[in-house]
C-alpha atoms as a PDB file:
ATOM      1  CA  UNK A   1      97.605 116.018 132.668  1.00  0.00           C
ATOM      2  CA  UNK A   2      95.931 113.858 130.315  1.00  0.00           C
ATOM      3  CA  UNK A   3      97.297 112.257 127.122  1.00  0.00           C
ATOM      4  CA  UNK A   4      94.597 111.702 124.459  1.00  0.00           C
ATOM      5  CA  UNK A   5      94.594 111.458 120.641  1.00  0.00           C
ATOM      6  CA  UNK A   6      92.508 114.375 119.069  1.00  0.00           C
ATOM      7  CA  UNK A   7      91.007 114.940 115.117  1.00  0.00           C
ATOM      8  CA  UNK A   8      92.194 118.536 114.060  1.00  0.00           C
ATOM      9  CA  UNK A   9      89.135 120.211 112.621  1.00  0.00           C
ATOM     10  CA  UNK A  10      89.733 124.179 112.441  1.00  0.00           C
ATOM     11  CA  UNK A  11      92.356 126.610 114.190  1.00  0.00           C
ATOM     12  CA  UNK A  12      90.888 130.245 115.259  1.00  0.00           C
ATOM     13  CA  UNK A  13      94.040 132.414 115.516  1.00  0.00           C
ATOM     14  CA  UNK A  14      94.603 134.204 118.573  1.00  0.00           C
ATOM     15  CA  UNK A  15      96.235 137.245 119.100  1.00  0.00           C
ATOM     16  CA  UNK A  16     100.118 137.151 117.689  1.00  0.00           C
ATOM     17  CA  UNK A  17     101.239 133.694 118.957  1.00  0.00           C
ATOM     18  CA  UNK A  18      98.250 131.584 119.933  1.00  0.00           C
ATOM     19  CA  UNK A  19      95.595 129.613 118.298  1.00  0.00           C
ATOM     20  CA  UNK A  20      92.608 127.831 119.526  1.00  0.00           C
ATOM     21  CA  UNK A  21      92.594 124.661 117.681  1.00  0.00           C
ATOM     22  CA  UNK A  22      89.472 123.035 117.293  1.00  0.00           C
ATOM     23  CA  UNK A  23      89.353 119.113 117.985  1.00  0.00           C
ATOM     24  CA  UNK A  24      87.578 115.631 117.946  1.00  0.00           C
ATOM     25  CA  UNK A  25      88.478 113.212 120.615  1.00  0.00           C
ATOM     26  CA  UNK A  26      86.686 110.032 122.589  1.00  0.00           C
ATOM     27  CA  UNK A  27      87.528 112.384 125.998  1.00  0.00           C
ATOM     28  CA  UNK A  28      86.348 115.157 125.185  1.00  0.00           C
ATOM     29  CA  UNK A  29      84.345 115.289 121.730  1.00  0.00           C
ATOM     30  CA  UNK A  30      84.235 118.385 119.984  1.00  0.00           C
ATOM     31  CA  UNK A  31      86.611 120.932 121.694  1.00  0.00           C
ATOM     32  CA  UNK A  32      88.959 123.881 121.440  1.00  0.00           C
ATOM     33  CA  UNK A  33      92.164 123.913 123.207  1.00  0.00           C
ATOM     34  CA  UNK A  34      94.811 127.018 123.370  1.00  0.00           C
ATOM     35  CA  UNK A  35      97.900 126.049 121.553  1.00  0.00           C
ATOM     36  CA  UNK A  36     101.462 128.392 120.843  1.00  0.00           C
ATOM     37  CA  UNK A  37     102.958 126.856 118.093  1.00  0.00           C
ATOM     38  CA  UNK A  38     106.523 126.612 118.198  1.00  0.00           C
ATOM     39  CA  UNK A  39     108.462 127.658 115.743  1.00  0.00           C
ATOM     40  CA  UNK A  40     109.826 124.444 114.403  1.00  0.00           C
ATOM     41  CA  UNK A  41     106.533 122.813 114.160  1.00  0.00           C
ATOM     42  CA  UNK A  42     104.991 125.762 113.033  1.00  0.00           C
ATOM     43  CA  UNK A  43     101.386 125.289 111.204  1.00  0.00           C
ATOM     44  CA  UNK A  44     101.940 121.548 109.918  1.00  0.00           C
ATOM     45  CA  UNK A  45     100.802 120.137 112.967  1.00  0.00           C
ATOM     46  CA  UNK A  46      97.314 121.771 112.915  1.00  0.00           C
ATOM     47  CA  UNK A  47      96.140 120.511 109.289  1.00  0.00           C
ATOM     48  CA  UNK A  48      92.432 119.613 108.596  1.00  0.00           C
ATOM     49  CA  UNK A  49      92.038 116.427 110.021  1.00  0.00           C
ATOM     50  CA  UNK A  50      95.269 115.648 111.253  1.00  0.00           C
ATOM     51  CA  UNK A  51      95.629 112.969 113.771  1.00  0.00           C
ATOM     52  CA  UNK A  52      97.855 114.270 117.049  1.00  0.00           C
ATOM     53  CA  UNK A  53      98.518 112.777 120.621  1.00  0.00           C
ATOM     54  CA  UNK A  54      99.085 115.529 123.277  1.00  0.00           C
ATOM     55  CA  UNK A  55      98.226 116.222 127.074  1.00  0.00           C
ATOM     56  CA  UNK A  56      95.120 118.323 128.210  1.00  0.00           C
ATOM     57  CA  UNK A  57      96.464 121.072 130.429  1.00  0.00           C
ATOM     58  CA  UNK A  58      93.299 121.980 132.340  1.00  0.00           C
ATOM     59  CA  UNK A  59      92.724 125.491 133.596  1.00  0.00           C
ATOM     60  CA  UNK A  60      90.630 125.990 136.608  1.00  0.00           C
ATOM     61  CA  UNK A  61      90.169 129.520 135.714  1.00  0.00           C
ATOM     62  CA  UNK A  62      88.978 128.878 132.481  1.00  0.00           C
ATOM     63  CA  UNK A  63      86.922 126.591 129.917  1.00  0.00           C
ATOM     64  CA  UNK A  64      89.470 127.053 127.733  1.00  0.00           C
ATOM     65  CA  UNK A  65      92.187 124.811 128.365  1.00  0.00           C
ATOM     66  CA  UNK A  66      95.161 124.303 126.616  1.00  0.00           C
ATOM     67  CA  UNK A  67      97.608 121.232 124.567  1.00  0.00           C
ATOM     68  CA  UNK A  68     101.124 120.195 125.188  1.00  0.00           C
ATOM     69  CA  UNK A  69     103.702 118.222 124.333  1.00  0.00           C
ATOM     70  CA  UNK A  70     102.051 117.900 120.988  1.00  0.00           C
ATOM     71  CA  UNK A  71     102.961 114.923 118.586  1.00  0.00           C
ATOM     72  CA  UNK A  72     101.511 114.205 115.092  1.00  0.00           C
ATOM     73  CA  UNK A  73     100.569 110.814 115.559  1.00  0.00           C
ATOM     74  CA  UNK A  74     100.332 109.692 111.837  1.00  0.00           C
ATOM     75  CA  UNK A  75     101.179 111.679 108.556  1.00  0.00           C
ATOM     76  CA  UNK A  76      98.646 110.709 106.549  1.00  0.00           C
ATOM     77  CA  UNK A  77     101.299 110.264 103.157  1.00  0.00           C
ATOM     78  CA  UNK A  78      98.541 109.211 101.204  1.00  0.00           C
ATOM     79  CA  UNK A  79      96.857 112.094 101.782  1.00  0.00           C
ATOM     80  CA  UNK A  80      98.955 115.017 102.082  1.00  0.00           C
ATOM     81  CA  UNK A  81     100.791 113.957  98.433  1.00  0.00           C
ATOM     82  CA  UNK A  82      97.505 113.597  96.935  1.00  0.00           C
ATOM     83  CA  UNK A  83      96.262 117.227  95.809  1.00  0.00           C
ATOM     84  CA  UNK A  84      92.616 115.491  95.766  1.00  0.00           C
ATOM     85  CA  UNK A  85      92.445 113.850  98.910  1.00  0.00           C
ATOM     86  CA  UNK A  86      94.026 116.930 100.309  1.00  0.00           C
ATOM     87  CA  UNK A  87      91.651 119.676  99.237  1.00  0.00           C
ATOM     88  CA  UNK A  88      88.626 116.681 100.340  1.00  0.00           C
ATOM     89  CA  UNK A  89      89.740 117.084 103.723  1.00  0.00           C
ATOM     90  CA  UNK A  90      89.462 121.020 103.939  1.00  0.00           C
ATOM     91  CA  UNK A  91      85.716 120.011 102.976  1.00  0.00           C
ATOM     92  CA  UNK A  92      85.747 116.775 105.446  1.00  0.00           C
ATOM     93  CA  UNK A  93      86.930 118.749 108.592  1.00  0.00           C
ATOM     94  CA  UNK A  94      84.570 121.872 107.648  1.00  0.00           C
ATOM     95  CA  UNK A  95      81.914 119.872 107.329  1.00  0.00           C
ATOM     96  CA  UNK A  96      82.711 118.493 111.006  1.00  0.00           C
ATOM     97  CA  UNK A  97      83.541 121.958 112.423  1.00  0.00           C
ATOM     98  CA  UNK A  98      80.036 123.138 111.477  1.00  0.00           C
ATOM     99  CA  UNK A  99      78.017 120.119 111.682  1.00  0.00           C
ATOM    100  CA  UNK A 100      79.155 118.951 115.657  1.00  0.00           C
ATOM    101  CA  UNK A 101      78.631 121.735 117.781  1.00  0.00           C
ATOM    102  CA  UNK A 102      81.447 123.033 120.363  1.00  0.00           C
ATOM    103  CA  UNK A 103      80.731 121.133 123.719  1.00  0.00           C
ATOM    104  CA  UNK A 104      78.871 118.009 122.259  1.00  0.00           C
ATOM    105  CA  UNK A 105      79.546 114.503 122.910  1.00  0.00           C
ATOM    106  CA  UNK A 106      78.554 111.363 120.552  1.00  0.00           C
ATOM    107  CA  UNK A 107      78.978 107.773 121.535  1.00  0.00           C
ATOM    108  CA  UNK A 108      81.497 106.365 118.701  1.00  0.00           C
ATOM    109  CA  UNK A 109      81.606 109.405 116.524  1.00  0.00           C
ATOM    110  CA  UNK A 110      85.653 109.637 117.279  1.00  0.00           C
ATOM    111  CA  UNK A 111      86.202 106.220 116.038  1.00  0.00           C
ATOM    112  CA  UNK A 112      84.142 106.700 112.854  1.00  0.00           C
ATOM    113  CA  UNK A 113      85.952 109.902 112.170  1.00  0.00           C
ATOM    114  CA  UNK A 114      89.162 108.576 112.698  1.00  0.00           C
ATOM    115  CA  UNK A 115      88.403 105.317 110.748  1.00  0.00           C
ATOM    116  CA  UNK A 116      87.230 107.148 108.010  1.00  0.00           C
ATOM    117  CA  UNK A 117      90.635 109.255 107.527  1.00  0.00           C
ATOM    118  CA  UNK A 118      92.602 105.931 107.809  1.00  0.00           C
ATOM    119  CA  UNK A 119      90.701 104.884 105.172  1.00  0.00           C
ATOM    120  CA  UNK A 120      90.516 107.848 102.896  1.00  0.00           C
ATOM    121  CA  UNK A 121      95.115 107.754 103.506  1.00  0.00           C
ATOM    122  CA  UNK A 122      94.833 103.987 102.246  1.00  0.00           C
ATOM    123  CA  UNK A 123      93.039 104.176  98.887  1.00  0.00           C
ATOM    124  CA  UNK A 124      95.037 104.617  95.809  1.00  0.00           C
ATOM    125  CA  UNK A 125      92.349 104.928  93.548  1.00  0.00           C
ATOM    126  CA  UNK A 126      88.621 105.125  92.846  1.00  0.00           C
ATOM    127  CA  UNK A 127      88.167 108.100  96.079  1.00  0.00           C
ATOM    128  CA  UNK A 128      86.428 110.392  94.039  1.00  0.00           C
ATOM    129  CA  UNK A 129      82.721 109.196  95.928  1.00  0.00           C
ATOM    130  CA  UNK A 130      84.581 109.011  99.292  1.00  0.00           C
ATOM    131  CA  UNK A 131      82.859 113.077 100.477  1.00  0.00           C
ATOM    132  CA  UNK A 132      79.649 111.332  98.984  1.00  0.00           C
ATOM    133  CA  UNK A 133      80.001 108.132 101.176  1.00  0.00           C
ATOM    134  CA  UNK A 134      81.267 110.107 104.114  1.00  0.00           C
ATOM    135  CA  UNK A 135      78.205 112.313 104.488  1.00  0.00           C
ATOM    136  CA  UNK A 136      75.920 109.601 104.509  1.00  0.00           C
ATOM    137  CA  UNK A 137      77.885 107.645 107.350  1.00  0.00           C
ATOM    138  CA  UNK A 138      78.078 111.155 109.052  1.00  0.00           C
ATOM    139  CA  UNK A 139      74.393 111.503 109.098  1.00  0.00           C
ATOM    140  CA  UNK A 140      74.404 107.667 110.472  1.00  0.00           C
ATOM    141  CA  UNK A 141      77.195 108.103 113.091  1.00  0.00           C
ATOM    142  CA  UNK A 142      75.016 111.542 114.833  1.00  0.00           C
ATOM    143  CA  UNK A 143      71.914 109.265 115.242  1.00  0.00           C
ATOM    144  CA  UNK A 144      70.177 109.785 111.838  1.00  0.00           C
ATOM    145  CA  UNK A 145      70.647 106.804 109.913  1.00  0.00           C
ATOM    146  CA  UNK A 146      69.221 107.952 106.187  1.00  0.00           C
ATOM    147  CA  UNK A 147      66.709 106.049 104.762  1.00  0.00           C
ATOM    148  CA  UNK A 148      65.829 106.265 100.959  1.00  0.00           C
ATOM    149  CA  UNK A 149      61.940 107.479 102.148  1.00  0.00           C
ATOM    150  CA  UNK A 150      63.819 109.752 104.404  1.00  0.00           C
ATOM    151  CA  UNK A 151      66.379 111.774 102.054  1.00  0.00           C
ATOM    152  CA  UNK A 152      64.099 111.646  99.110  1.00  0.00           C
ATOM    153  CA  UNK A 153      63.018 115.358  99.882  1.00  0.00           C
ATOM    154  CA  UNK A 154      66.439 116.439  99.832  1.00  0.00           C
ATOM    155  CA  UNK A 155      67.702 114.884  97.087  1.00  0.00           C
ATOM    156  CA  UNK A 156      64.457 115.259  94.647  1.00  0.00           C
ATOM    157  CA  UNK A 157      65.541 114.819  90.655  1.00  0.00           C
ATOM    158  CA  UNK A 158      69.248 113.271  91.853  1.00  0.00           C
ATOM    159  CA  UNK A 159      67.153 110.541  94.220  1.00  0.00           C
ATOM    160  CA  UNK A 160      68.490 108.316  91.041  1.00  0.00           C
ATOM    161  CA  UNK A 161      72.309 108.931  91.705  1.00  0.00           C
ATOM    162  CA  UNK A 162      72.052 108.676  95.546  1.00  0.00           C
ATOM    163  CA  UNK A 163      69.841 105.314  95.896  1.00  0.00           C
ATOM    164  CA  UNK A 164      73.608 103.076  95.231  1.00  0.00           C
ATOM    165  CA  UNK A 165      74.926 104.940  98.158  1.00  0.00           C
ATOM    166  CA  UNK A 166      71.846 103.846 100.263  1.00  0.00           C
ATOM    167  CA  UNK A 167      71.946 100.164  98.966  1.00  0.00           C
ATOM    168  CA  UNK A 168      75.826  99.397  98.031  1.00  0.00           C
ATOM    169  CA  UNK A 169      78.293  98.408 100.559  1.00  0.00           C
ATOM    170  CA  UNK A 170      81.489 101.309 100.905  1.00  0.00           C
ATOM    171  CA  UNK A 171      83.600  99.766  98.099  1.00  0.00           C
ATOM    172  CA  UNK A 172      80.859  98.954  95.644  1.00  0.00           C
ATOM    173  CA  UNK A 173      79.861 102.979  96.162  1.00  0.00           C
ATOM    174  CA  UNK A 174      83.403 103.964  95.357  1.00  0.00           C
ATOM    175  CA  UNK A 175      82.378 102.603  92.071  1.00  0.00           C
ATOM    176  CA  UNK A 176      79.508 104.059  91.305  1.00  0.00           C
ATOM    177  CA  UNK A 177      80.034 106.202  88.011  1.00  0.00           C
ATOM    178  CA  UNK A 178      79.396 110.150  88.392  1.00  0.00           C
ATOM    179  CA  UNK A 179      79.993 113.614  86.384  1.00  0.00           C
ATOM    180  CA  UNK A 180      81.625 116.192  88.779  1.00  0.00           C
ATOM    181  CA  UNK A 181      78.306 118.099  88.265  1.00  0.00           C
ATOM    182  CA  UNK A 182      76.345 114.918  89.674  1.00  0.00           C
ATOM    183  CA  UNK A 183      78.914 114.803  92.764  1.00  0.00           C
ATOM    184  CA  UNK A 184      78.403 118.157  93.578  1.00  0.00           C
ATOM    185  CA  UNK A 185      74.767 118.020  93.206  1.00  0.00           C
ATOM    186  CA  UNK A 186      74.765 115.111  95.909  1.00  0.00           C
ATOM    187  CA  UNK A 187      76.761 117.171  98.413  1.00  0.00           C
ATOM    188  CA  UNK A 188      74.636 119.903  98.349  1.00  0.00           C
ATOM    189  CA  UNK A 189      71.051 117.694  98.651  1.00  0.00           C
ATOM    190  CA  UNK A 190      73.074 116.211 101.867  1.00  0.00           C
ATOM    191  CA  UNK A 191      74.125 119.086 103.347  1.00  0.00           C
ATOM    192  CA  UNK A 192      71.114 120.058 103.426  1.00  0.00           C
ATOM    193  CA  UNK A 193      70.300 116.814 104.650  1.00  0.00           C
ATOM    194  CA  UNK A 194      72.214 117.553 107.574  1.00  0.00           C
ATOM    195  CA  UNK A 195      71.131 120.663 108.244  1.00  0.00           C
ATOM    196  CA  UNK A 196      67.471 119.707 108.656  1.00  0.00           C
ATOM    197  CA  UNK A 197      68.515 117.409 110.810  1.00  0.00           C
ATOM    198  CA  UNK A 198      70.461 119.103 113.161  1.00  0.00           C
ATOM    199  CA  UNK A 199      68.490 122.170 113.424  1.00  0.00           C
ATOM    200  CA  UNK A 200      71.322 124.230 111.759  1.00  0.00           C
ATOM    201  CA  UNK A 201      72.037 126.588 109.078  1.00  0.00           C
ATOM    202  CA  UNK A 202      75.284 124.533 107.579  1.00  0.00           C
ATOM    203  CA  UNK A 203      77.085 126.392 105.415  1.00  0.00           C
ATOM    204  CA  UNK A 204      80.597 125.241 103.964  1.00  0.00           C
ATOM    205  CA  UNK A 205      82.742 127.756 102.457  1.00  0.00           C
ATOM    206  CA  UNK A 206      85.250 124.588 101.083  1.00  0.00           C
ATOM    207  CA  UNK A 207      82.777 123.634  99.145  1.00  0.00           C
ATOM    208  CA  UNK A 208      83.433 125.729  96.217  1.00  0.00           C
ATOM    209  CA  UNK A 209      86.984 124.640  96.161  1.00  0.00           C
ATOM    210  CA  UNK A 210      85.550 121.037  96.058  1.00  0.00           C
ATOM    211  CA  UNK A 211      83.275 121.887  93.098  1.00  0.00           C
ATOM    212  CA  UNK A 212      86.418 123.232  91.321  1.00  0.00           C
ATOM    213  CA  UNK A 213      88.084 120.067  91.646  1.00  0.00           C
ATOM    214  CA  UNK A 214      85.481 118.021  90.306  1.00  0.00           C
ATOM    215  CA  UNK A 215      84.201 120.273  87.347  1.00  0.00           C
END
């Protein structure tokens, strides 16, 4: 058995005590293991974007193989008592779940990911850009480093709000002054974006939560 750190991303219920859980890790990349939940743990262990340690149980009867011994490596405070950061990572982990398909591998993409959360549990204000930011470095960490020629398409009559994020370094673009309707407006020009991109239908059902947030 191997012990490896893993990025929760989705859990897929099955049957009355089991879930697959859905993961990021350097190992492995995007996988599902089988997980029963104990009952003292419960749920709590498996939220979006949660940071565990565990070992791989591998099952030479099956793809699917399972996680024990499962520890939640960090607690991510500044995120879990922050209503706003929390409902940005049911959007942030989505976003993963449907953009990196099951079975793929990319160089660095763990660290990013997992730098990225750090980051997002650190900041005490000024996060409201961080989706924003994080798409863009998303598109950069699969191999498709944006270009202002390149997203113009997408972006069309908000091009104007999304050049700072193409030409400011991470904390300038946490400044950048936005309605909620102009936020919104950029995540939907980059997920489509992304979808061009990687040759796949993304849909995000978080996203409407998201826009509720930042009316």
């Amino acid at each position: 058995m191997d012990n490896i750190e893993l990025i929760v991303l989705a859990t897929t219920k099955v049957g009355e005590n089991a879930l697959v859980v859905h993961t990021l890790s350097r190992e492995h990349g995007r996988r599902g293991f089988l997980v029963r939940p104990g009952k003292k743990a419960g749920m709590a262990l498996f939220l979006p974007l949660n940071i565990l340690e565990a070992d791989v149980v591998e099952n030479p009867k099956s793809a699917l193989w399972g996680l024990r011994n499962i520890l939640l490596k960090d607690g991510l405070q500044g995120i879990r008592g922050n209503l706003y950061k929390n409902t940005m990572t049911l959007f942030l982990s989505e976003v993963l779940f449907r953009t990196v398909r099951d079975g793929a591998f990319e160089d660095g993409l763990y660290e990013w990911c997992l730098g990225s959360i750090l980051t997002l549990n650190e900041l005490e204000s000024d996060f409201s850009n961080f989706h924003i930011r994080f798409l863009l470095e998303l598109a950069g960490a699969l191999g498709f480093r944006p270009s202002f020629d390149d997203i113009a398409p997408f972006a069309k009559e908000n091009l104007r709000d999304l050049k700072p994020f193409l030409e400011l370094d991470f904390g300038q673009s946490m400044l950048v002054p936005l309605s909620g309707a102009s936020r919104n407006a950029l995540c939907e020009c980059l997920l489509q974006y992304l979808s061009y991109h990687t040759e796949q239908n993304i849909q995000v059902k978080s996203l409407s939560v998201l826009r509720e947030l930042y009316r």
